[in-house]
N, C-alpha and C. Protein backbone atom coordinates (compact mmCIF):
# COMPACT_ATOMS: atom_id res chain seq x y z
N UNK A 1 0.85 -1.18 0.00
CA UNK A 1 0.00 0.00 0.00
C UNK A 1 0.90 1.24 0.00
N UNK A 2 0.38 2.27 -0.90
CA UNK A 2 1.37 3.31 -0.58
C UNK A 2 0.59 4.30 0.09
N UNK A 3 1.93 5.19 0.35
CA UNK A 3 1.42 6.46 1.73
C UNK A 3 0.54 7.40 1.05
N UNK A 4 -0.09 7.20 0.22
CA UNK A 4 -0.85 7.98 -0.38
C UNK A 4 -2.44 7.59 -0.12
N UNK A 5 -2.17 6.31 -0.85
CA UNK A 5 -3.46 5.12 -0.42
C UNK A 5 -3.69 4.75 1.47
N UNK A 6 -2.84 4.75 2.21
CA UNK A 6 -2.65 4.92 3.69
C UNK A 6 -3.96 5.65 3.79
N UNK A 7 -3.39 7.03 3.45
CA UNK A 7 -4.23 8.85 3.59
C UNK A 7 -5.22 8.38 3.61
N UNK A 8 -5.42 8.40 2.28
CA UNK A 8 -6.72 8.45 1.80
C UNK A 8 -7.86 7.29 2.71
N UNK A 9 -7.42 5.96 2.83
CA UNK A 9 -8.17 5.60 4.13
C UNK A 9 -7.95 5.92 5.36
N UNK A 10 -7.09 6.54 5.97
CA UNK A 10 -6.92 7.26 6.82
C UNK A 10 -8.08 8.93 7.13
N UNK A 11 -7.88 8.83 6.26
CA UNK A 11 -8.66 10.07 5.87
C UNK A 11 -10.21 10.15 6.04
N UNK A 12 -10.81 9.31 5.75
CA UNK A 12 -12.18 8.84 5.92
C UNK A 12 -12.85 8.29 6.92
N UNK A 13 -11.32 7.96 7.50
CA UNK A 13 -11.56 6.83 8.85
C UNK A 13 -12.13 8.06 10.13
N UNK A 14 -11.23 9.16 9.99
CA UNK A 14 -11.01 10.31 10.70
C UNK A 14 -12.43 10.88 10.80
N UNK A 15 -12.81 11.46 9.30
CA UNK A 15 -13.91 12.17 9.32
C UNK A 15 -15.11 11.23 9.44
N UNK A 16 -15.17 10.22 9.48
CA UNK A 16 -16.20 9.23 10.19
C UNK A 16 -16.12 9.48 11.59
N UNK A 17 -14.81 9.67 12.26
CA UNK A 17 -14.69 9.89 13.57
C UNK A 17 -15.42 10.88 14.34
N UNK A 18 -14.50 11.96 13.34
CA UNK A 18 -15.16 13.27 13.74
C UNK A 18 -16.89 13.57 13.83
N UNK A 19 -17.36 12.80 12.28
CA UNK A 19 -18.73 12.79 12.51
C UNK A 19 -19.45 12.25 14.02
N UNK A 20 -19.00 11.20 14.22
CA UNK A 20 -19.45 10.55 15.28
C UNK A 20 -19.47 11.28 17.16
N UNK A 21 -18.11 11.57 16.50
CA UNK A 21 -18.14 12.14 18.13
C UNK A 21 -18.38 13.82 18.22
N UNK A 22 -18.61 14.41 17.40
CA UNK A 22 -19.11 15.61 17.54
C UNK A 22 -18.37 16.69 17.73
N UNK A 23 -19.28 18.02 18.09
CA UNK A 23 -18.55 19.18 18.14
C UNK A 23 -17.53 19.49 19.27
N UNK A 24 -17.41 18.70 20.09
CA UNK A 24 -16.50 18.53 21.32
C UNK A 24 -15.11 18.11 20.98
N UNK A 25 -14.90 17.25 20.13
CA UNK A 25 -14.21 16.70 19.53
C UNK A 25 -12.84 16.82 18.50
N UNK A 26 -11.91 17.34 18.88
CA UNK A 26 -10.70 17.28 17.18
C UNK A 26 -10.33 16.14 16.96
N UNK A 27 -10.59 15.91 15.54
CA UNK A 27 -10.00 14.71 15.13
C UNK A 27 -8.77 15.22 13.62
N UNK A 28 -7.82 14.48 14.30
CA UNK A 28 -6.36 15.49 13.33
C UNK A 28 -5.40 13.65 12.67
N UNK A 29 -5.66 14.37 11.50
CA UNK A 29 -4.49 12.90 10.59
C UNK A 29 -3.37 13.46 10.64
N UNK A 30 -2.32 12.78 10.49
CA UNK A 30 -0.66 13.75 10.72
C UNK A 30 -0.24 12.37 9.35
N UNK A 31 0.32 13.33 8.83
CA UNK A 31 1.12 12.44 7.73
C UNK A 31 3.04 12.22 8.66
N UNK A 32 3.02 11.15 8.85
CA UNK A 32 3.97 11.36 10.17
C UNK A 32 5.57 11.12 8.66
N UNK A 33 5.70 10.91 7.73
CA UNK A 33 6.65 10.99 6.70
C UNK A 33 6.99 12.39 6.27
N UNK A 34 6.06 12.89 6.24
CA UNK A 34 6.14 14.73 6.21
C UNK A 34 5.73 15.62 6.95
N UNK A 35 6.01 14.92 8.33
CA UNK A 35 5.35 15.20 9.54
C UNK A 35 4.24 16.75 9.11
N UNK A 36 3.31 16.83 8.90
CA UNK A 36 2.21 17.72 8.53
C UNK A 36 1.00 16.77 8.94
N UNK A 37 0.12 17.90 9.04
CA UNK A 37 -1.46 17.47 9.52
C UNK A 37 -2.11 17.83 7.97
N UNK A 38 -2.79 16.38 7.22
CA UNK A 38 -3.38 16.38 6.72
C UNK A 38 -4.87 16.39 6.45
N UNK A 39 -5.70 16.66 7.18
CA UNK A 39 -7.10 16.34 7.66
C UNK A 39 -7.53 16.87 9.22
N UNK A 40 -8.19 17.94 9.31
CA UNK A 40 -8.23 18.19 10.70
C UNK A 40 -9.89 18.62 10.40
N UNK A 41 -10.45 18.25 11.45
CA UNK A 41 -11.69 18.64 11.97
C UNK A 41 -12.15 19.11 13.67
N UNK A 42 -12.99 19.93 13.56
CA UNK A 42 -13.10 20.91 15.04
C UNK A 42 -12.09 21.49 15.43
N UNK A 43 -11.01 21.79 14.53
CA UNK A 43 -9.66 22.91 15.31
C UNK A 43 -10.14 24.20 16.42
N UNK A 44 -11.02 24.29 16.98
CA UNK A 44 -11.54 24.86 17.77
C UNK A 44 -11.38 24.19 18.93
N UNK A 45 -11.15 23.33 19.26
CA UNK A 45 -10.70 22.27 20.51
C UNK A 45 -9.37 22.56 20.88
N UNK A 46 -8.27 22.72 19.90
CA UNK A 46 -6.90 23.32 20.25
C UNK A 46 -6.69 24.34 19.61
N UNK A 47 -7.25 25.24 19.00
CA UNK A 47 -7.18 26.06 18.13
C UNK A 47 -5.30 26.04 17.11
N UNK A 48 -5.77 24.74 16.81
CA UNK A 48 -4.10 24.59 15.71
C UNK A 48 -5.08 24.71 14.48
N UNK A 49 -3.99 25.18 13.41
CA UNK A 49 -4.47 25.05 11.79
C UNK A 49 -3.95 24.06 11.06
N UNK A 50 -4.44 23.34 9.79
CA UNK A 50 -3.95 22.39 9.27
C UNK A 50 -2.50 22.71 9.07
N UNK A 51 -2.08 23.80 9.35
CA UNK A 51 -0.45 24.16 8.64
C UNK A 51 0.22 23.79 9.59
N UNK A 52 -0.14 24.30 11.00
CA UNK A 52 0.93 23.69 12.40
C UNK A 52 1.66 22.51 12.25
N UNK A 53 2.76 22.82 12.72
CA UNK A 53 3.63 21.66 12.18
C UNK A 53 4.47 21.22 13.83
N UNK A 54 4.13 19.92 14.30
CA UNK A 54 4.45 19.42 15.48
C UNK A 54 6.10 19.37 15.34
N UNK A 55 6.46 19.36 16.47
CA UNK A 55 8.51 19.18 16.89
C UNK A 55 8.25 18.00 16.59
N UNK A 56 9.35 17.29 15.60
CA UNK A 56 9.47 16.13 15.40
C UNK A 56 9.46 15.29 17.32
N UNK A 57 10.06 15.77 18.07
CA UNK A 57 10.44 15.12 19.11
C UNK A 57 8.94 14.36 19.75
N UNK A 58 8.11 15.26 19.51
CA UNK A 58 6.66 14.96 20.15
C UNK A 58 6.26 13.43 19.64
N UNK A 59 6.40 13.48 18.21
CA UNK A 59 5.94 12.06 17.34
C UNK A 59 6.59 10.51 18.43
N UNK A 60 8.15 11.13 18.82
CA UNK A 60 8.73 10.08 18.79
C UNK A 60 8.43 9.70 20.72
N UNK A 61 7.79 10.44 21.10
CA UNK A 61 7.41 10.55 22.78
C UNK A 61 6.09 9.61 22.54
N UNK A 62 5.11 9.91 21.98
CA UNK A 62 4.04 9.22 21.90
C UNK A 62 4.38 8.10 21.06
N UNK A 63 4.88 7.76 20.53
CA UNK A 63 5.20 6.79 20.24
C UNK A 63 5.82 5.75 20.97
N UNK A 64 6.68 6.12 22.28
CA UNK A 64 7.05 5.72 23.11
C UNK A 64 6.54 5.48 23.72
N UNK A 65 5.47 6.03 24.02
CA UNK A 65 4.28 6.18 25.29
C UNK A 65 3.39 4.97 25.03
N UNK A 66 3.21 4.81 23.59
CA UNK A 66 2.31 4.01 23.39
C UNK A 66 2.42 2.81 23.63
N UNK A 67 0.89 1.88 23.49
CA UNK A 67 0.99 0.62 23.67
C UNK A 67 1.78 -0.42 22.60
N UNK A 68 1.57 -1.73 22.30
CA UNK A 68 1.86 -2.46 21.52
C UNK A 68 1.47 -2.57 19.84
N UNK A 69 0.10 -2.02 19.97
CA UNK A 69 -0.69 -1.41 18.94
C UNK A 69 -0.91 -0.13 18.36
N UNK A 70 0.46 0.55 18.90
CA UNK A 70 0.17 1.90 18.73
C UNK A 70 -0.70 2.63 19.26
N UNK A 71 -1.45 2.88 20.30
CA UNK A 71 -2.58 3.49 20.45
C UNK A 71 -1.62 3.99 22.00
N UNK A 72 -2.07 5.34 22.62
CA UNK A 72 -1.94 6.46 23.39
C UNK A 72 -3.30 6.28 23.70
N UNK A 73 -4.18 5.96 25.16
CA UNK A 73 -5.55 5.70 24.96
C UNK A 73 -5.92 7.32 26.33
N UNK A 74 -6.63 8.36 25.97
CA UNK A 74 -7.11 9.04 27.03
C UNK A 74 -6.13 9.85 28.19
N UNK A 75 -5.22 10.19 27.98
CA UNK A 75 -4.44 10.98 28.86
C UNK A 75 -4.58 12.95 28.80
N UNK A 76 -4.12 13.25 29.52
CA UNK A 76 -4.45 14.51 29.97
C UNK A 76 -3.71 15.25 29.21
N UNK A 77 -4.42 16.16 28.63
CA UNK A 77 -3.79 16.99 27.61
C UNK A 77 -3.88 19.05 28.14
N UNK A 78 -3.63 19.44 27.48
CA UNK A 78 -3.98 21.36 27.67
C UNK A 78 -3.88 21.62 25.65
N UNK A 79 -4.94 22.47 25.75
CA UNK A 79 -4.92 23.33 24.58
C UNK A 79 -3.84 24.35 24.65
N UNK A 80 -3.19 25.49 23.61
CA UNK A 80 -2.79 26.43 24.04
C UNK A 80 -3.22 27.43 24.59
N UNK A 81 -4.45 27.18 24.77
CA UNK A 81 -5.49 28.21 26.20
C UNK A 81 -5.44 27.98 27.45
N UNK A 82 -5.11 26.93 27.96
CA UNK A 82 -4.99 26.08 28.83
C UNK A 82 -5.92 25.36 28.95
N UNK A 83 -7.12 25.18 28.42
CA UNK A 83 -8.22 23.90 28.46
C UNK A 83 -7.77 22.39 28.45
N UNK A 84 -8.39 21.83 29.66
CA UNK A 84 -8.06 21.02 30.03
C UNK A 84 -8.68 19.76 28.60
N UNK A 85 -7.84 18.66 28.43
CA UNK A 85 -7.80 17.98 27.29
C UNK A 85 -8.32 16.74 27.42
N UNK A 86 -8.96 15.50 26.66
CA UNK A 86 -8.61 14.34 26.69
C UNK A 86 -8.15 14.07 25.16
N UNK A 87 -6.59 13.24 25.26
CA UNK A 87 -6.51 13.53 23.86
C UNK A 87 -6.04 11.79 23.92
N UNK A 88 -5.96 11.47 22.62
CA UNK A 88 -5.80 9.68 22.32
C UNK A 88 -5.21 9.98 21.10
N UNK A 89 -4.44 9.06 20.78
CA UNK A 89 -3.56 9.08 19.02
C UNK A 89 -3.44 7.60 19.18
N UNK A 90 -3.47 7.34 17.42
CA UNK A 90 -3.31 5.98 17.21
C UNK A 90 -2.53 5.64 16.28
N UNK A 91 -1.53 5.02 16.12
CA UNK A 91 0.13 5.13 15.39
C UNK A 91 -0.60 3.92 14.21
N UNK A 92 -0.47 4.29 13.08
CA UNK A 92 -0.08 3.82 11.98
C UNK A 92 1.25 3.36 11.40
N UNK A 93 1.76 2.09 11.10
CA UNK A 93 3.10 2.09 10.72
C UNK A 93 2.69 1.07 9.26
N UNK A 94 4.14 1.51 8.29
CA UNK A 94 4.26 0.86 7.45
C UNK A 94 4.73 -0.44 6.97
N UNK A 95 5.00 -0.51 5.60
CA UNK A 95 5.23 -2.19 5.57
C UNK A 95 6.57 -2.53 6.31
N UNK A 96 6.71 -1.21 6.70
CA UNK A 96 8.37 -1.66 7.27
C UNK A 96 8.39 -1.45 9.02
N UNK A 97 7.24 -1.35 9.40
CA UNK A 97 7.15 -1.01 10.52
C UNK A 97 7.63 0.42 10.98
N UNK A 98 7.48 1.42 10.42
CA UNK A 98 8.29 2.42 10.37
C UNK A 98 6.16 3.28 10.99
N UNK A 99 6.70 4.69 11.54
CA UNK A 99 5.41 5.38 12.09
C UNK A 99 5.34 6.10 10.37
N UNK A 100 3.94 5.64 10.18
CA UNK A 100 3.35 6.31 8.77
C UNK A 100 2.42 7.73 8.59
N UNK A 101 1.95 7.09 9.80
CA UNK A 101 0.48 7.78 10.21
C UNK A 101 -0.26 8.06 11.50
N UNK A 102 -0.75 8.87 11.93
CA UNK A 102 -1.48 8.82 13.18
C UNK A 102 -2.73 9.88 13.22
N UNK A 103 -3.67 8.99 13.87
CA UNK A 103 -4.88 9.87 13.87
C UNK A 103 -4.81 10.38 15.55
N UNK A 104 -5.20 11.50 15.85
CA UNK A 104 -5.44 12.24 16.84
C UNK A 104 -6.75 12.64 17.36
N UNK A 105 -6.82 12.51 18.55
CA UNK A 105 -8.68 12.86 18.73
C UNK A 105 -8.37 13.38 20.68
N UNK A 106 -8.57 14.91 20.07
CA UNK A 106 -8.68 15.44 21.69
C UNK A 106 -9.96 16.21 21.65
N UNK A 107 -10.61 16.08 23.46
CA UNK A 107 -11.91 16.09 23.30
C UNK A 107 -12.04 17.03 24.34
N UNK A 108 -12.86 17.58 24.35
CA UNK A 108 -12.97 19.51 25.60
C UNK A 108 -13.89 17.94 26.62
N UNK A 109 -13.88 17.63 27.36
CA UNK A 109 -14.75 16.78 28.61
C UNK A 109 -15.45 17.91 29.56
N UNK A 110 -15.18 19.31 29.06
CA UNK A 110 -15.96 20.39 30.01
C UNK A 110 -17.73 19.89 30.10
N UNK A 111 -18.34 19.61 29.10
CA UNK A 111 -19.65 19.93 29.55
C UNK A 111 -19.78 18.30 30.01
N UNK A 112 -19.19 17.13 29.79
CA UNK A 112 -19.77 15.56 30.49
C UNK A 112 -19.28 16.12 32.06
N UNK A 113 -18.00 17.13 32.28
CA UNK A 113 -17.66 17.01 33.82
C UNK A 113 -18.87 18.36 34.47
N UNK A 114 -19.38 18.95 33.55
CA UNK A 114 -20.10 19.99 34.07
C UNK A 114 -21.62 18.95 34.60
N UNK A 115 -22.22 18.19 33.57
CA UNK A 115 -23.20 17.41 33.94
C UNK A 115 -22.37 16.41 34.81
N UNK A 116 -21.64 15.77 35.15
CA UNK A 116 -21.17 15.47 36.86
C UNK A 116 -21.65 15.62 37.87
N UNK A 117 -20.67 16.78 37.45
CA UNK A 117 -20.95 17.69 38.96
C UNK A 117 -22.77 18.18 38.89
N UNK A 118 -23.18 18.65 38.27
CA UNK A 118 -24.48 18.66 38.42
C UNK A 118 -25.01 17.37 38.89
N UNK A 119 -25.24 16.03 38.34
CA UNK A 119 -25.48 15.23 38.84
C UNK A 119 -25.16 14.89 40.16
N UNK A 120 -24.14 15.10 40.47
CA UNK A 120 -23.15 14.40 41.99
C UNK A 120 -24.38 15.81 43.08
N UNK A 121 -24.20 16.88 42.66
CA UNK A 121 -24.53 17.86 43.47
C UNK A 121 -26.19 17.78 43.65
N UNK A 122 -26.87 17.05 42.68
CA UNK A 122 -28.38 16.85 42.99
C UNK A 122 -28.74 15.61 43.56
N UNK A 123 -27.72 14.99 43.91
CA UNK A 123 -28.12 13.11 44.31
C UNK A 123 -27.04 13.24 46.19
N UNK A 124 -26.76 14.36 46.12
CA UNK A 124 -26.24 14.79 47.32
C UNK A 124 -27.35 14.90 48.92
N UNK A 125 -26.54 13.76 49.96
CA UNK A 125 -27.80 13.65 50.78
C UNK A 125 -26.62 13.80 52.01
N UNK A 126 -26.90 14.99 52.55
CA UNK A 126 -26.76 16.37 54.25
C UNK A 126 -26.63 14.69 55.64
N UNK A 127 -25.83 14.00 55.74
CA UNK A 127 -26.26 13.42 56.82
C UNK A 127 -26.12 14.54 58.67
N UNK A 128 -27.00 14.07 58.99
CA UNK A 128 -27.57 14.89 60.29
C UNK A 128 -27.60 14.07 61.44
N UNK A 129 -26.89 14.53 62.24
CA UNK A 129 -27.08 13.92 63.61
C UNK A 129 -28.74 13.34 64.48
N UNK A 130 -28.64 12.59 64.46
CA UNK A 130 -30.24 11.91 65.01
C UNK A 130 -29.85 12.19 66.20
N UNK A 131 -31.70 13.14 66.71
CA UNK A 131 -31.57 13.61 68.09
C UNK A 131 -32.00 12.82 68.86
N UNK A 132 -31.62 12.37 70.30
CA UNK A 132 -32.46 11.50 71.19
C UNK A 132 -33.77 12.37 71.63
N UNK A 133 -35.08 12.17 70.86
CA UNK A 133 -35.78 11.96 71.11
C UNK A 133 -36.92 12.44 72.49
N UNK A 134 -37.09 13.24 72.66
CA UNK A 134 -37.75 13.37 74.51
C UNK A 134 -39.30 13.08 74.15
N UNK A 135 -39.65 11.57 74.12
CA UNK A 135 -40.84 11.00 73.90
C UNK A 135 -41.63 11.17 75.06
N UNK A 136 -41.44 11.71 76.06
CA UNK A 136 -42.34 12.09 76.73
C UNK A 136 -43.47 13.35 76.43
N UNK A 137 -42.65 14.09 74.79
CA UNK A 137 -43.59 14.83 74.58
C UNK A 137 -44.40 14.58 73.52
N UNK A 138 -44.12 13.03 73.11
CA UNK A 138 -45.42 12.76 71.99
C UNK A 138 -45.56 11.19 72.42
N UNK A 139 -46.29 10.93 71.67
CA UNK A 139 -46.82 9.62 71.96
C UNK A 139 -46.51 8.75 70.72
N UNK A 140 -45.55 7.38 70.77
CA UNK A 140 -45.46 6.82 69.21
C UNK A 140 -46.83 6.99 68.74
N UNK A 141 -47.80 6.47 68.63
CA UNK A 141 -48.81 6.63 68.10
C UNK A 141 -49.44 7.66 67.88
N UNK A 142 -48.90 9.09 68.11
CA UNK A 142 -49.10 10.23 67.34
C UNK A 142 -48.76 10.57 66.00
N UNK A 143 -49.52 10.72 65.21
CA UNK A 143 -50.18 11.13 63.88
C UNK A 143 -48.32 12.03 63.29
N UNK A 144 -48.71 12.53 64.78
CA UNK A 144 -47.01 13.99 64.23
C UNK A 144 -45.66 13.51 64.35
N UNK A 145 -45.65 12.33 65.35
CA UNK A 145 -44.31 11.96 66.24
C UNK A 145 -42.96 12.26 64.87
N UNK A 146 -43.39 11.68 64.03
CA UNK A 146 -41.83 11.98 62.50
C UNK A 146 -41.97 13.42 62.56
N UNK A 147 -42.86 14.03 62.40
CA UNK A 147 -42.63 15.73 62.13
C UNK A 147 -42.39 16.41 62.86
N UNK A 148 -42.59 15.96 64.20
CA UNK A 148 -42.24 16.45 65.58
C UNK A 148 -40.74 16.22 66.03
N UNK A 149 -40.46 15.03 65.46
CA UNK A 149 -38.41 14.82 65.61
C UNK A 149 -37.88 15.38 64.47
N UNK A 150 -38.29 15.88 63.48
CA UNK A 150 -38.10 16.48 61.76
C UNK A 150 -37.65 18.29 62.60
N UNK A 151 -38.80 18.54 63.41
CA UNK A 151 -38.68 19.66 64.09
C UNK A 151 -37.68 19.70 64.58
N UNK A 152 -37.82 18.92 66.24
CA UNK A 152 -36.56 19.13 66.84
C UNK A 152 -35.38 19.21 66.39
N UNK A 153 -34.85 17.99 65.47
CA UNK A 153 -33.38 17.70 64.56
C UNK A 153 -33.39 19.04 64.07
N UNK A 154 -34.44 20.06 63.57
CA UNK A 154 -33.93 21.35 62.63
C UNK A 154 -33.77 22.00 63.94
N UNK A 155 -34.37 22.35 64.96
CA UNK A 155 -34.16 23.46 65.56
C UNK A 155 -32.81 23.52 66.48
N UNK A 156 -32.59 21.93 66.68
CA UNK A 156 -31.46 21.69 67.31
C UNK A 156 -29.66 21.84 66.34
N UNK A 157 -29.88 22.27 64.86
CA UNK A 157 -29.22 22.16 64.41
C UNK A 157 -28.53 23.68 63.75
């Protein structure tokens, strides 16, 4: 296969990506032979342009980093804004085992951690000291006795 033919399914693979995961999402092809970004979608996530051109040194770190399959899975990234990142790359190599290609996909996680914390903060339950009780001023079998210790526990608190 040549690095051309690579791209080009490379290329499709990406913007299937990008479709999928949405506006949150950059999904970036790097032609890693001419180290250039060929294919970028949502550059608004890192605000890079298809022209940015990575330090060779970076290629050869993630590459290091990576697993057996090439893949970098979810680690912590920063935009040049400082927005906090989740970014993943997945190493393409050739017939020679050599790095050909890599697709990139960093993702803003601001609004899943914003619905979080919203979630965490509405399922949030105040534990309160249980008061002993001075049942001499109700009777269990009063109608009030829960609203009457509901009372006390607030006023005592």
């Amino acid at each position: 296969m040549t690095q051309e033919e690579r791209l080009d399914i490379l290329a499709q693979v990406a913007a299937g990506i990008a479709k999928l995961m949405g506006s949150d999402t950059e999904v970036v092809l790097h032609d890693l032979t001419k180290r250039e970004i060929i294919f970028m979608h949502n550059n608004n996530i890192t605000g890079r342009e298809r022209s940015y051109r990575i330090n060779p040194g970076v290629y050869d770190v993630i590459n290091n980093l990576a697993d057996g399959e090439g893949h970098l899975i979810g680690y912590a990234s920063k935009s040049a804004h400082g927005k906090k990142l989740r970014a993943s790359h997945f190493m393409f190599m050739d017939e020679e085992n050599n790095p050909a290609a890599m697709i990139c996909i960093n993702q803003d996680p601001s609004k899943v951690q914003d619905i979080i914390n919203y979630l965490s903060e509405s399922i949030k339950i105040h534990d309160v000291e249980e008061p002993i009780a001075d049942d001499s001023a109700y009777s269990i079998n009063d109608e009030d006795y829960m609203q009457n210790v509901m009372k006390d526990t607030i006023l005592k608190t």
